[in-house]
C-alpha atoms as a PDB file:
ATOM      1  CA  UNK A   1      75.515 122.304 109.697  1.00  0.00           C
ATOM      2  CA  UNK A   2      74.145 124.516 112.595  1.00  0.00           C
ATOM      3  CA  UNK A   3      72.702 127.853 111.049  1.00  0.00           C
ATOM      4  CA  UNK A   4      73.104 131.853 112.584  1.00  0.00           C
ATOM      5  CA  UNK A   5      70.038 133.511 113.606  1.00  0.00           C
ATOM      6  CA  UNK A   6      71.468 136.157 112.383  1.00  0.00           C
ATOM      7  CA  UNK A   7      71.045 137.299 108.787  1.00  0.00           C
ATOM      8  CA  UNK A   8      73.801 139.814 108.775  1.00  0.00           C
ATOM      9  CA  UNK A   9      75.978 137.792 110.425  1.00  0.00           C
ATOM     10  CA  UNK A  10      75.079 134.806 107.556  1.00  0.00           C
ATOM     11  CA  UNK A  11      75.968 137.328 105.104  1.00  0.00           C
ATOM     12  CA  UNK A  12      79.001 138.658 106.327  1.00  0.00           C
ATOM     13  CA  UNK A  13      80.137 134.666 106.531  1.00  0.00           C
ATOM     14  CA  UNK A  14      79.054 134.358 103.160  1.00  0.00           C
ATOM     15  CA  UNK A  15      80.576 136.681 101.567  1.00  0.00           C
ATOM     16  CA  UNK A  16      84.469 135.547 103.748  1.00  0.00           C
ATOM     17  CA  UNK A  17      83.579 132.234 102.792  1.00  0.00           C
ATOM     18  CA  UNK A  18      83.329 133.119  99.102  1.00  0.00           C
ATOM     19  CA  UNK A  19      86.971 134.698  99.255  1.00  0.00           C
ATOM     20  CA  UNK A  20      88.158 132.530 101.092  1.00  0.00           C
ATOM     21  CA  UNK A  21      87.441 129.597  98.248  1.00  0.00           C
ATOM     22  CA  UNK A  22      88.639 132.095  95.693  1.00  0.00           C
ATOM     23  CA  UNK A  23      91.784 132.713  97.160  1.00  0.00           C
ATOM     24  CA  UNK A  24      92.200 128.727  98.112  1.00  0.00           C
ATOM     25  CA  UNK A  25      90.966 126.824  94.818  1.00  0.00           C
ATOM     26  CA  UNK A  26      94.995 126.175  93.909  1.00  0.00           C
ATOM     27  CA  UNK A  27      94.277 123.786  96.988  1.00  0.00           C
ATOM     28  CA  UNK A  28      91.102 121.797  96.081  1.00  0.00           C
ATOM     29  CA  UNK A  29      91.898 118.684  94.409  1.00  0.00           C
ATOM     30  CA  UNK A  30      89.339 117.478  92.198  1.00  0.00           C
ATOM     31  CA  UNK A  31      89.889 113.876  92.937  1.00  0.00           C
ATOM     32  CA  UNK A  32      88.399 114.109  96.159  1.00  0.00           C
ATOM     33  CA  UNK A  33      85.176 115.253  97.132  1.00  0.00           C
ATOM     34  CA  UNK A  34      84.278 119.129  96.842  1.00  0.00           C
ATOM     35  CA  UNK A  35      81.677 119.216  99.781  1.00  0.00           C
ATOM     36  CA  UNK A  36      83.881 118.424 102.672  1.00  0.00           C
ATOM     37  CA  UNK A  37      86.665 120.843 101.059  1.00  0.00           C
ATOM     38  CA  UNK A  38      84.097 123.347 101.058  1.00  0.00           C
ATOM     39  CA  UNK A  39      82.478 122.748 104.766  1.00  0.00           C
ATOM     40  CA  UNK A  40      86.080 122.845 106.451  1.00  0.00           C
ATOM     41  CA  UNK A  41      85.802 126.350 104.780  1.00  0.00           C
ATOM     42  CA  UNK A  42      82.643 127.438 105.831  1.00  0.00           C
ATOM     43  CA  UNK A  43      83.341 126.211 109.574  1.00  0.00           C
ATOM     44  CA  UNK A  44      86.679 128.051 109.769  1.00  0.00           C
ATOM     45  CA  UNK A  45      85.071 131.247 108.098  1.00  0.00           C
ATOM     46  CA  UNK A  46      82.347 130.971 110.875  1.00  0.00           C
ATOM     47  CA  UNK A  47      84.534 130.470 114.029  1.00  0.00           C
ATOM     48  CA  UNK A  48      86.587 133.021 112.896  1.00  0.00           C
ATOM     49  CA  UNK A  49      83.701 135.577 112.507  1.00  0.00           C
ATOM     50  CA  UNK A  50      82.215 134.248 115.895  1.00  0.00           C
ATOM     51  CA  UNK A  51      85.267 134.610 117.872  1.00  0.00           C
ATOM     52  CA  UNK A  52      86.025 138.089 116.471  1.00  0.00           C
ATOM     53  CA  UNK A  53      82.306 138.871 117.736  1.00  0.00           C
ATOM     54  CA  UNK A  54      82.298 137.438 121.386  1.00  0.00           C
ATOM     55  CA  UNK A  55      85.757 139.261 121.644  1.00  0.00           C
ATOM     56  CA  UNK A  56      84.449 142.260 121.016  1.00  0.00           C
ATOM     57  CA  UNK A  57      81.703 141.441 123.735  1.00  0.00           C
ATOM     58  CA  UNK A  58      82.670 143.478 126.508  1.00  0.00           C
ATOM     59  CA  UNK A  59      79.616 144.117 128.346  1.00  0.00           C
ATOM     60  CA  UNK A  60      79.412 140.193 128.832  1.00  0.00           C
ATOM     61  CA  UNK A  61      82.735 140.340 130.083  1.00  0.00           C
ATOM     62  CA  UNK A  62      83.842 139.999 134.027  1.00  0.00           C
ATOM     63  CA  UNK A  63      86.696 140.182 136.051  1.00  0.00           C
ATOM     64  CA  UNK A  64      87.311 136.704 137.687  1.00  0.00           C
ATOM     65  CA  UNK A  65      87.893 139.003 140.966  1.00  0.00           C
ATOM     66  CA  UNK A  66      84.020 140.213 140.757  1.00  0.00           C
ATOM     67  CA  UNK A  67      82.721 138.539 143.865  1.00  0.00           C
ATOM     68  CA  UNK A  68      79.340 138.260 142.799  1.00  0.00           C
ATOM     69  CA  UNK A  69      80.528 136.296 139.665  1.00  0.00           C
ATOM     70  CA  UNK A  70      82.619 134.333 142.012  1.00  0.00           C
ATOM     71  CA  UNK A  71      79.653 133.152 144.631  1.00  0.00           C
ATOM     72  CA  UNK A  72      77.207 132.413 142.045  1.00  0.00           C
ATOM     73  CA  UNK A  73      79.521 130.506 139.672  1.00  0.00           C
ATOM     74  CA  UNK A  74      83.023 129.378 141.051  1.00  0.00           C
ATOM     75  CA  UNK A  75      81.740 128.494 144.739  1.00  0.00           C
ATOM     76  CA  UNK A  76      78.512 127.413 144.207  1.00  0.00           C
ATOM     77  CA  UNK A  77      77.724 124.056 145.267  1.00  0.00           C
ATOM     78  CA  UNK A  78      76.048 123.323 142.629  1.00  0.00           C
ATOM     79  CA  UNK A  79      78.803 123.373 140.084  1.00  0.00           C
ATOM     80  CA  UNK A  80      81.174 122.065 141.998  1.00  0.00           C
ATOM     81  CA  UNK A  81      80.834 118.393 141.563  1.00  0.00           C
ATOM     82  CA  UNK A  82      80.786 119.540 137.314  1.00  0.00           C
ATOM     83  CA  UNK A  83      83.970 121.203 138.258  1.00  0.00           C
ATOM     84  CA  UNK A  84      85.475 118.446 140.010  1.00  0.00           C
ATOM     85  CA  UNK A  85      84.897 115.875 136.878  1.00  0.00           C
ATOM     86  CA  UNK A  86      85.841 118.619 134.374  1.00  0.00           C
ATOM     87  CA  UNK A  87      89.122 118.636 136.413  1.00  0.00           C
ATOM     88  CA  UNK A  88      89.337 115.021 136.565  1.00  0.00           C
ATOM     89  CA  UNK A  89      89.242 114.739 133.305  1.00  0.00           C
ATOM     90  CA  UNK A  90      91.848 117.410 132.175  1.00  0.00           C
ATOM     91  CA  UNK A  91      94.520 115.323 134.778  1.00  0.00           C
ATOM     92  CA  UNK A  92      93.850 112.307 132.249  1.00  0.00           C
ATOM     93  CA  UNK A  93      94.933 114.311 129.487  1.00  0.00           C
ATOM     94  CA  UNK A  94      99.226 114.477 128.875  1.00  0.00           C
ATOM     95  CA  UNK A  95     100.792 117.299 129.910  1.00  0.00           C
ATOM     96  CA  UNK A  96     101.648 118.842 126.516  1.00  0.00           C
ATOM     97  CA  UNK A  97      97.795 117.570 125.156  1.00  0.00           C
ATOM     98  CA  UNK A  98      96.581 119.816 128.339  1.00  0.00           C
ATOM     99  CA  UNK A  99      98.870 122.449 127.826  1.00  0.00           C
ATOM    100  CA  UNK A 100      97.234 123.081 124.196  1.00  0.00           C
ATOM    101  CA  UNK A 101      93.575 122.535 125.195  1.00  0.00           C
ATOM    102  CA  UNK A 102      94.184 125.099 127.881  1.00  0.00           C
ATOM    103  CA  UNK A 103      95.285 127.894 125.528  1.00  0.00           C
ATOM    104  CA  UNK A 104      93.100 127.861 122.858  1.00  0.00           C
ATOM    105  CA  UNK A 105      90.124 126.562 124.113  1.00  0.00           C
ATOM    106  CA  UNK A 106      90.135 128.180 127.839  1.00  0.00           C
ATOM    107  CA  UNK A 107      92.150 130.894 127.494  1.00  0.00           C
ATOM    108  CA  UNK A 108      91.591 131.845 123.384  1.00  0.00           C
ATOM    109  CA  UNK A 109      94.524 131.419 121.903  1.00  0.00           C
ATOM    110  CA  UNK A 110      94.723 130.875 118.161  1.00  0.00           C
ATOM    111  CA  UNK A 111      96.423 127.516 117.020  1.00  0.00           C
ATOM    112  CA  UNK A 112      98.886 129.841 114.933  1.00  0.00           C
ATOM    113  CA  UNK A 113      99.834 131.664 118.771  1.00  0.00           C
ATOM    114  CA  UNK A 114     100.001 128.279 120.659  1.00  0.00           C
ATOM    115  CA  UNK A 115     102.598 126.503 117.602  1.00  0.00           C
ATOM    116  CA  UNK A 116     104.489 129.577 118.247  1.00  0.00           C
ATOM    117  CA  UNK A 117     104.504 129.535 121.661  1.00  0.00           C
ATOM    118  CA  UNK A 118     105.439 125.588 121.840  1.00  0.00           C
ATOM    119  CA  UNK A 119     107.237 125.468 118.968  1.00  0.00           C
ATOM    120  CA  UNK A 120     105.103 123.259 116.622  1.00  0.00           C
ATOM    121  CA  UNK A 121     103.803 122.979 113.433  1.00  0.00           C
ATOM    122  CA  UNK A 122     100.273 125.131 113.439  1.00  0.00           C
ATOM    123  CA  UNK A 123      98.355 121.645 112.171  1.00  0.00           C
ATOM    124  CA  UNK A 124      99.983 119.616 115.049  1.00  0.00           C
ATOM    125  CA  UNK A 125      98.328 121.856 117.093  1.00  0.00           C
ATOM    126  CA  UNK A 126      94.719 122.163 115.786  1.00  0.00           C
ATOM    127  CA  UNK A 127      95.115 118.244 116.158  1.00  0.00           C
ATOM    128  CA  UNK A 128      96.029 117.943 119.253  1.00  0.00           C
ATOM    129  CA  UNK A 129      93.305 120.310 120.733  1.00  0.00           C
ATOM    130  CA  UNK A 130      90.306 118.374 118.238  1.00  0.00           C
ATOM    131  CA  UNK A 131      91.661 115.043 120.100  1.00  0.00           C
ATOM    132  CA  UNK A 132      91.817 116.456 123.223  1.00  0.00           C
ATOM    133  CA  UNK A 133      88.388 117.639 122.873  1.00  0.00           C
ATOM    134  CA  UNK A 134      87.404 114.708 121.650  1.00  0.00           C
ATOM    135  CA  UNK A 135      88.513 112.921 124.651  1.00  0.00           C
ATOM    136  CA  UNK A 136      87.334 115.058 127.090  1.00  0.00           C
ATOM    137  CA  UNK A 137      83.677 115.207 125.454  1.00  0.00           C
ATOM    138  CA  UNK A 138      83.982 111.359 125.708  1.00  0.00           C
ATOM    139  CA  UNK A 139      85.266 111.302 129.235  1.00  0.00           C
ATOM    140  CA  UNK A 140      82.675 113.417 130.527  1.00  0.00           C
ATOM    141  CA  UNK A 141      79.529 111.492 128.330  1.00  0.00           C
ATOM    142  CA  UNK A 142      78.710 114.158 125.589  1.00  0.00           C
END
């Protein structure tokens, strides 16, 4: 499991972890193995305190309309054939399947805003963009 550089950060994970497996022991079943129970903790404890961090970034942020962002990232040669397979790739995926990827992983939706959104049960979501990503990682040869 990748580590922060971060020792703060560590901490502060550590200690949401912690709660987090207090408050969710009722759900660990001890005939199944207590490590993966426990990493599936730690992971979500970690994106959560990552995304809360890079939203909060906004001196990193810019406007899609800034035109120097634009000519050194969006219309550079360079990136453009990347662009083109990344594109590819997303027109393989179904509609709904794309529609999910899209707004959690592009545009930073939680899973709990997109089932609400579409009208779907919050795990039929997180499944959907794990096997979309999945797909596209394969697609593109990650």
């Amino acid at each position: 499991m990748p580590s922060l550089a971060n020792a703060d950060a560590a901490d502060d994970i550590t200690q949401e972890v912690l709660i987090s497996v207090h408050k969710s022991l009722n759900t660990y079943n001890p005939d199944k193995p207590f490590r993966p129970w426990l990493s599936a903790i730690i992971n979500f404890r970690r994106t959560d305190y990552l995304r809360k961090y890079y939203s909060k970034r906004d001196d990193q942020k810019t406007s899609l309309d800034n035109p120097d962002y634009i000519s050194q990232n969006v219309t550079n040669d360079t990136y453009a054939g990347e662009l083109r397979d990344i594109e590819g790739a997303l027109a393989e995926i179904p509609e709904k399947q794309r529609t999910i990827f899209k707004l959690i992983k592009i545009e930073g939706y939680t899973a709990e805003e997109v089932a609400n959104k579409m009208d779907m049960n919050v795990s039929a979501v997180k499944v959907s963009a794990h096997r979309t990503t999945k797909r596209l990682k394969g697609a593109l040869g990650e």
